[in-house]
C-alpha atoms as a PDB file:
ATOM      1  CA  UNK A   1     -14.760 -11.506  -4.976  1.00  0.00           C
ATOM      2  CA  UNK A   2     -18.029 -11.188  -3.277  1.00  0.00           C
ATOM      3  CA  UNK A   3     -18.616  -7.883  -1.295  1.00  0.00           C
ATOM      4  CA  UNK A   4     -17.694 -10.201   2.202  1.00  0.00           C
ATOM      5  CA  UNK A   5     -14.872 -11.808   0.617  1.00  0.00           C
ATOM      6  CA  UNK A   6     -12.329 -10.062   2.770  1.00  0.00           C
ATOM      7  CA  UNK A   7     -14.456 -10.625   6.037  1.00  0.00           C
ATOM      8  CA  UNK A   8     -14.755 -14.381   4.751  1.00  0.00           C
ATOM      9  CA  UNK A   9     -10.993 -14.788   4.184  1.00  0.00           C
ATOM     10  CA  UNK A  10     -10.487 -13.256   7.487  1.00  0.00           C
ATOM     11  CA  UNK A  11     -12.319 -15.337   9.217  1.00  0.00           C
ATOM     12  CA  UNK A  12     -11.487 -18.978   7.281  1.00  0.00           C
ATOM     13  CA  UNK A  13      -7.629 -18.176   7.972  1.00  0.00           C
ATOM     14  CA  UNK A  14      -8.436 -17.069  11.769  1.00  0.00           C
ATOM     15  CA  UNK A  15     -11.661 -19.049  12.354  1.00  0.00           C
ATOM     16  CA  UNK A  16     -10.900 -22.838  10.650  1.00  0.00           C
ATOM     17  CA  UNK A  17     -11.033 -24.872  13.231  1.00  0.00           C
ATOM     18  CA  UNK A  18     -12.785 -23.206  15.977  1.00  0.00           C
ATOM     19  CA  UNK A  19     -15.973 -25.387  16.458  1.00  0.00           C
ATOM     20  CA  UNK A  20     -14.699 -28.856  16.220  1.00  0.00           C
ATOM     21  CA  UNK A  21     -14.943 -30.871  18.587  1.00  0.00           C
ATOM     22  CA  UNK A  22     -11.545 -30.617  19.982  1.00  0.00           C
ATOM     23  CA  UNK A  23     -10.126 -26.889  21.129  1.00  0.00           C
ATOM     24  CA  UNK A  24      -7.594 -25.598  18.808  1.00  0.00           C
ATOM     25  CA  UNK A  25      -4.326 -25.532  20.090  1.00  0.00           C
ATOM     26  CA  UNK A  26      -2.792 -22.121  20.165  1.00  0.00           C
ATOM     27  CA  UNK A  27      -1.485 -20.527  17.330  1.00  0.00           C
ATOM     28  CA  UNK A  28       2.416 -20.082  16.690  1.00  0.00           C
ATOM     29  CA  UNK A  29       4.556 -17.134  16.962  1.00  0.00           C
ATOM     30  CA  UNK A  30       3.357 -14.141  15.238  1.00  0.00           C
ATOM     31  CA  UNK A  31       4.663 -14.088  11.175  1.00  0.00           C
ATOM     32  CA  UNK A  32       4.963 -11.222   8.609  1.00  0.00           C
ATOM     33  CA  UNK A  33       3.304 -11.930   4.932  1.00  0.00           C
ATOM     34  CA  UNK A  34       6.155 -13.114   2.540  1.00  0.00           C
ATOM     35  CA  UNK A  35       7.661  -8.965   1.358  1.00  0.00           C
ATOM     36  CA  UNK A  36       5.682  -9.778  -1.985  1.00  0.00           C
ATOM     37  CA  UNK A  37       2.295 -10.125  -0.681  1.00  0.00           C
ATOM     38  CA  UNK A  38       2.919  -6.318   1.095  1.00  0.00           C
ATOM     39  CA  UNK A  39       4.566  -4.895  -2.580  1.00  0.00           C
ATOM     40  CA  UNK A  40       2.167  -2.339  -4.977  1.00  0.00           C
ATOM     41  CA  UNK A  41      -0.753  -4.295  -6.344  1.00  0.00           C
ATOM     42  CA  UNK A  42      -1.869  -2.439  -9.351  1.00  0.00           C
ATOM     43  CA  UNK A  43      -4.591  -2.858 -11.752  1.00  0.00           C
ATOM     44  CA  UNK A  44      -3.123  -4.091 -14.553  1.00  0.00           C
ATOM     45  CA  UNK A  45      -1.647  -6.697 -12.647  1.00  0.00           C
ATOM     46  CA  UNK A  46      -5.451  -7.406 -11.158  1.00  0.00           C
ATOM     47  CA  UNK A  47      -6.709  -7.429 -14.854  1.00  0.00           C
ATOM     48  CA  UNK A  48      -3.822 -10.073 -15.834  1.00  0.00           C
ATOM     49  CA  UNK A  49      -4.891 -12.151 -12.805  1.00  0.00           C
ATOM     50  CA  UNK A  50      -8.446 -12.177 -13.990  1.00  0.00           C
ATOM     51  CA  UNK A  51      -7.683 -13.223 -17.264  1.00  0.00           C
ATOM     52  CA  UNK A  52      -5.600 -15.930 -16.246  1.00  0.00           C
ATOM     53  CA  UNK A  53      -7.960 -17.240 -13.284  1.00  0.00           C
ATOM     54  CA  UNK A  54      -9.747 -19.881 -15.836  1.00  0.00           C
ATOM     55  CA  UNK A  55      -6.352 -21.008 -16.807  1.00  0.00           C
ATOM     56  CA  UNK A  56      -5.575 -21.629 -13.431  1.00  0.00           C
ATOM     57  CA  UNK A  57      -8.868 -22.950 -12.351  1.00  0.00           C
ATOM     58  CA  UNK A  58      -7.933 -25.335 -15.125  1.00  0.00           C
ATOM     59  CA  UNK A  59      -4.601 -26.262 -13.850  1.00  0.00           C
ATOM     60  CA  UNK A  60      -5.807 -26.960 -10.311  1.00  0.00           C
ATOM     61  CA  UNK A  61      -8.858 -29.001 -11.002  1.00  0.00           C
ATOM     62  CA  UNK A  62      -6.162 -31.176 -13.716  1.00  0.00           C
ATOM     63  CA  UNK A  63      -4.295 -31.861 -10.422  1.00  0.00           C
ATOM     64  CA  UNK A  64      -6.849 -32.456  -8.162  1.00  0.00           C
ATOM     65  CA  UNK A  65      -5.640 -29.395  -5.681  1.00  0.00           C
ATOM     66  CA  UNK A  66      -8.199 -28.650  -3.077  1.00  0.00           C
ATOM     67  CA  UNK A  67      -7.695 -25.573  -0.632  1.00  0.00           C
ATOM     68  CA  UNK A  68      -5.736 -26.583   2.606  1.00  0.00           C
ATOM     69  CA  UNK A  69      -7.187 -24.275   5.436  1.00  0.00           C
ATOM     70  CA  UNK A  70      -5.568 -23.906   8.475  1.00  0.00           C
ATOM     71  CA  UNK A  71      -4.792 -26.078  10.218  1.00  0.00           C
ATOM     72  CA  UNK A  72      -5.226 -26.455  14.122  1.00  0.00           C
ATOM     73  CA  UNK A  73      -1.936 -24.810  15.985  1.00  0.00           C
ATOM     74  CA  UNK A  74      -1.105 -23.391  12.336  1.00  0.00           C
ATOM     75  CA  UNK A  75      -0.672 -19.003  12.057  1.00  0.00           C
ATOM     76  CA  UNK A  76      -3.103 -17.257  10.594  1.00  0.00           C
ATOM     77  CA  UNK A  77      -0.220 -15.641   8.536  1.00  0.00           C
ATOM     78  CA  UNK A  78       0.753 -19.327   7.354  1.00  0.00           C
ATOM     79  CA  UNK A  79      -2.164 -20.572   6.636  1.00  0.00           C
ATOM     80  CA  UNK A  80      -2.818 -17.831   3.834  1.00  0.00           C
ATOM     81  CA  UNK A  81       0.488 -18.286   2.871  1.00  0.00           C
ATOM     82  CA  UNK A  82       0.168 -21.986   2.394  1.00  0.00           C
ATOM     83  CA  UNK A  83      -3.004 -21.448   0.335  1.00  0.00           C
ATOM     84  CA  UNK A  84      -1.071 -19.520  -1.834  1.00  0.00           C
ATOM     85  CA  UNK A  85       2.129 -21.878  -1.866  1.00  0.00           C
ATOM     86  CA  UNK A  86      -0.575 -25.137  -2.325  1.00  0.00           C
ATOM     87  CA  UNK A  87      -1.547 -23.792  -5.692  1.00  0.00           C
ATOM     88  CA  UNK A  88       2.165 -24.829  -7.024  1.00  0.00           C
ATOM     89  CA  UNK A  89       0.802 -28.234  -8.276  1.00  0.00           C
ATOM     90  CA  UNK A  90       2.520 -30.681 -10.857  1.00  0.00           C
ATOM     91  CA  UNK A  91       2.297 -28.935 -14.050  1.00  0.00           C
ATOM     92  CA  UNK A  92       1.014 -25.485 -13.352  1.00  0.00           C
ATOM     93  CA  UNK A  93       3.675 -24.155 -15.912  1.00  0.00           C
ATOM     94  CA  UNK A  94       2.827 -26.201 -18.780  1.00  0.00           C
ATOM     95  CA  UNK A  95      -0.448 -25.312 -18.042  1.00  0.00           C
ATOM     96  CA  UNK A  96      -0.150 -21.365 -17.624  1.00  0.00           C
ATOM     97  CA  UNK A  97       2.429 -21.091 -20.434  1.00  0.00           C
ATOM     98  CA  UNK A  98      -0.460 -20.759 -23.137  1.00  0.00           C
ATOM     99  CA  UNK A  99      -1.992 -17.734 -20.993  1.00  0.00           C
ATOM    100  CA  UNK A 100       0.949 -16.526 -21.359  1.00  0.00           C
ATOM    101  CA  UNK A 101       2.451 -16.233 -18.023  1.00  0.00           C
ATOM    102  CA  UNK A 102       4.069 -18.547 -15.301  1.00  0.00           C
ATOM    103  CA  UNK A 103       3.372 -19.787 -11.525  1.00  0.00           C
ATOM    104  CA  UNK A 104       5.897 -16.908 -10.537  1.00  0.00           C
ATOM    105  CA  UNK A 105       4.204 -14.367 -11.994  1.00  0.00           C
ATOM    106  CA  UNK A 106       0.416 -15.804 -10.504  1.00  0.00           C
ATOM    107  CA  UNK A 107       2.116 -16.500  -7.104  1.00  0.00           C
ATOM    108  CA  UNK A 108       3.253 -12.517  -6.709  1.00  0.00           C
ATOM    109  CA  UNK A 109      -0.447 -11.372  -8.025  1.00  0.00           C
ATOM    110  CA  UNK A 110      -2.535 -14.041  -5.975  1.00  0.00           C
ATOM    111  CA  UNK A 111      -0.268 -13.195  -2.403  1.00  0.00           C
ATOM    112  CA  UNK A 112      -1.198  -9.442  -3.403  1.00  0.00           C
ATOM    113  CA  UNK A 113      -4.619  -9.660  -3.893  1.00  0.00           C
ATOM    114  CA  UNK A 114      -4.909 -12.413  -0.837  1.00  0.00           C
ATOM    115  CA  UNK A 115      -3.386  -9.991   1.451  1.00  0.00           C
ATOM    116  CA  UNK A 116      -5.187  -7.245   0.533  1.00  0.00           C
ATOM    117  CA  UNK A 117      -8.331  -8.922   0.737  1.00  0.00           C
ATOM    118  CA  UNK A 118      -7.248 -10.192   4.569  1.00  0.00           C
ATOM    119  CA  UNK A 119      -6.246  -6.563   5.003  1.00  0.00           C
ATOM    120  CA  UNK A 120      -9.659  -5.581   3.973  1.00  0.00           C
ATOM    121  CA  UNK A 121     -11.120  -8.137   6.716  1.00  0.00           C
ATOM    122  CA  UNK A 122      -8.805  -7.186   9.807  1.00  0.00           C
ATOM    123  CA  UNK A 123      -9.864  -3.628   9.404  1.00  0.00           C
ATOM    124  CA  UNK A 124     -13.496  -4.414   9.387  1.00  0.00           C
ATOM    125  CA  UNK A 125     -13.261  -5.939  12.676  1.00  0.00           C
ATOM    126  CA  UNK A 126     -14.589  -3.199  14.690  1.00  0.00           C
ATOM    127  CA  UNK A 127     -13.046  -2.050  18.126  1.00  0.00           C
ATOM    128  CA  UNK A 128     -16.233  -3.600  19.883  1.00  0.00           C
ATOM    129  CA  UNK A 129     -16.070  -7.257  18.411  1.00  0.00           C
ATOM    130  CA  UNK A 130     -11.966  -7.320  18.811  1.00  0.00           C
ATOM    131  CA  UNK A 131     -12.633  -5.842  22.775  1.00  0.00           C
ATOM    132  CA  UNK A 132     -15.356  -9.138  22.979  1.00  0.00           C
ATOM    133  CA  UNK A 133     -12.851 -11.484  21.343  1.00  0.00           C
ATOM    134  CA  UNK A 134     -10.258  -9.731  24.262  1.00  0.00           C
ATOM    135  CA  UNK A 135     -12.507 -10.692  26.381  1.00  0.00           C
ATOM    136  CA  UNK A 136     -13.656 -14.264  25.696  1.00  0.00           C
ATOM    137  CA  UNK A 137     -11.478 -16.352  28.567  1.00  0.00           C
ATOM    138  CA  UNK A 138     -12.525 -20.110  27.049  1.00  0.00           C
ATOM    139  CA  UNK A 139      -9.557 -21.693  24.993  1.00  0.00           C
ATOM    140  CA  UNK A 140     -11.127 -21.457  21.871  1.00  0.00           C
ATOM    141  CA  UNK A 141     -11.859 -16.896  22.902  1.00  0.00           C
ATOM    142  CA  UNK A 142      -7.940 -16.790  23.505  1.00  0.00           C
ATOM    143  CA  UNK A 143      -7.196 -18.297  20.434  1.00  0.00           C
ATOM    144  CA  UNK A 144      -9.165 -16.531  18.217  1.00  0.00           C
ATOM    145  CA  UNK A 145      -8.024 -13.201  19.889  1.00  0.00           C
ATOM    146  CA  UNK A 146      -4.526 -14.074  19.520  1.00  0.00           C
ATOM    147  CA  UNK A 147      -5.139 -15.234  15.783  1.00  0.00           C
ATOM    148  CA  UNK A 148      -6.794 -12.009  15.324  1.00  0.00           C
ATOM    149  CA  UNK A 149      -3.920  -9.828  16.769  1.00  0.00           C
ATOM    150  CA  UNK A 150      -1.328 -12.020  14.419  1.00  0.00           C
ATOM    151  CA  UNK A 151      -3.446 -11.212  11.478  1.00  0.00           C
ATOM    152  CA  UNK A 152      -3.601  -7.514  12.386  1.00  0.00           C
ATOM    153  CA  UNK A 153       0.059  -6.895  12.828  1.00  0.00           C
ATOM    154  CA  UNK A 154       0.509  -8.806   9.296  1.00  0.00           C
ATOM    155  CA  UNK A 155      -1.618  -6.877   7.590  1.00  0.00           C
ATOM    156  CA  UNK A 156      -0.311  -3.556   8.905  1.00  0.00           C
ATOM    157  CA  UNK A 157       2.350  -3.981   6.308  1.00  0.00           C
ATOM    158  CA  UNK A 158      -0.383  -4.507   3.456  1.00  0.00           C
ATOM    159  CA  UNK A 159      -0.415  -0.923   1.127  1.00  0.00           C
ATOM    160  CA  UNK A 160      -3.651   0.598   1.791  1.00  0.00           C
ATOM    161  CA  UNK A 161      -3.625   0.639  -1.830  1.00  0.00           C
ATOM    162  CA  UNK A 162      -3.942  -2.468  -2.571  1.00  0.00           C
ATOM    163  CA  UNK A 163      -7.016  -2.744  -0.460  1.00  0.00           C
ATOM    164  CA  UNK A 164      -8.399   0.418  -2.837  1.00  0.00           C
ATOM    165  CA  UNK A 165      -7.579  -1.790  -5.943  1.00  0.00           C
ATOM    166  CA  UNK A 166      -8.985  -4.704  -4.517  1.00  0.00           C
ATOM    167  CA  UNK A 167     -12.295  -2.930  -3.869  1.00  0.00           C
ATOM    168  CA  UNK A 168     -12.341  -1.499  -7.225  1.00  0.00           C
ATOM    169  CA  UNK A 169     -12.161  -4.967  -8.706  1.00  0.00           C
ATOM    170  CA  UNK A 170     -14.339  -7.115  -6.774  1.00  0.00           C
ATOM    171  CA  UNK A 171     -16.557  -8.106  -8.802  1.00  0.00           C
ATOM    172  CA  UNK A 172     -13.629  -9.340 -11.562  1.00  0.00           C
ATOM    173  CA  UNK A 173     -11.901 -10.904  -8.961  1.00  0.00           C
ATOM    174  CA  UNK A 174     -15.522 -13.336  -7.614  1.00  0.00           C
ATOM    175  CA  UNK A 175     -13.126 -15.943  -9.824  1.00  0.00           C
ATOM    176  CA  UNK A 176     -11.111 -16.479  -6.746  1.00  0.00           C
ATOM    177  CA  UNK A 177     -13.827 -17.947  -4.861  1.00  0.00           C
ATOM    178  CA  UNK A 178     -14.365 -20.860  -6.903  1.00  0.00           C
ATOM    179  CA  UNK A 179     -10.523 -22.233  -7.151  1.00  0.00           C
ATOM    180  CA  UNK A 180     -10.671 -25.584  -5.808  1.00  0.00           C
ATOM    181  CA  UNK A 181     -14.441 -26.221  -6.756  1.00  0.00           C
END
């Protein structure tokens, strides 16, 4: 992952949508990650994930898959989760069974390293852009306050760890950004 992967995530699963033409509507109740996404990440579990990412770039563009952002109205929380859940296309199996491993075991790695990485965002917001987002009375301020706040409480539960072993692995993990391309 690039060095502003985290801040990128952050702001694709809190941000998508803000801009278009209509206001967003406001984002549903406040969710926890799947218990999975907030278990130990370690690093031979990011080194598995790396070697399997062209496998699974593989298997995505076979089926087509495209990233689903969020959608307007949708939690930040669900939207990364649905990212994650989106990857479980026709045939991912067959297709990761050669690698060696099986969507089950890629689901549990890609929700750790996802979270972490959102983590990673949340707590680079600074105090004085999350007091301006506070702030920011139009429809579109609220929501991305709110969105922000959901995100935060989420990622409370992520393992600081995790966020280490991201960071240690960034540049094995710059993979991740080109699913779906």
């Amino acid at each position: 992952m690039k060095p502003a992967t985290s801040l990128a995530l952050f702001a694709l699963l809190v941000g998508a949508g803000c801009g278009a033409r209509q206001s967003p509507q406001e984002p549903t109740e406040i969710t926890e990650f799947p218990a999975v996404a907030c278990s130990t990440l370690t690093d031979s579990e990011v080194a598995r994930l790396v070697e399997i990412l062209p496998t699974l770039r593989s298997a995505l563009q076979a089926a087509s898959w495209s990233p689903t952002l969020r959608k307007p109205g949708e939690n930040a929380v669900a939207a990364l989760s649905n990212l994650v859940e989106g990857m479980n296309v026709p045939g991912i199996d067959d297709s990761l069974r050669p690698a060696g491993s099986d969507w089950p075991s890629v689901r549990r790695m890609l929700y750790k390293v996802y979270a972490a990485s959102a983590a990673s965002g949340v707590w680079a917001i600074g105090p004085k852009l999350a007091e301006q987002w506070k702030q920011d009375t139009t429809r579109d301020g609220r929501w991305t306050y709110k969105s922000y706040v959901e995100m935060k409480g989420a990622c409370a539960a992520v393992p600081k760890w995790n966020v280490m072993v991201l960071n240690n692995h960034r540049a094995e993990l710059a993979g991740l950004d080109s699913l779906g391309q």
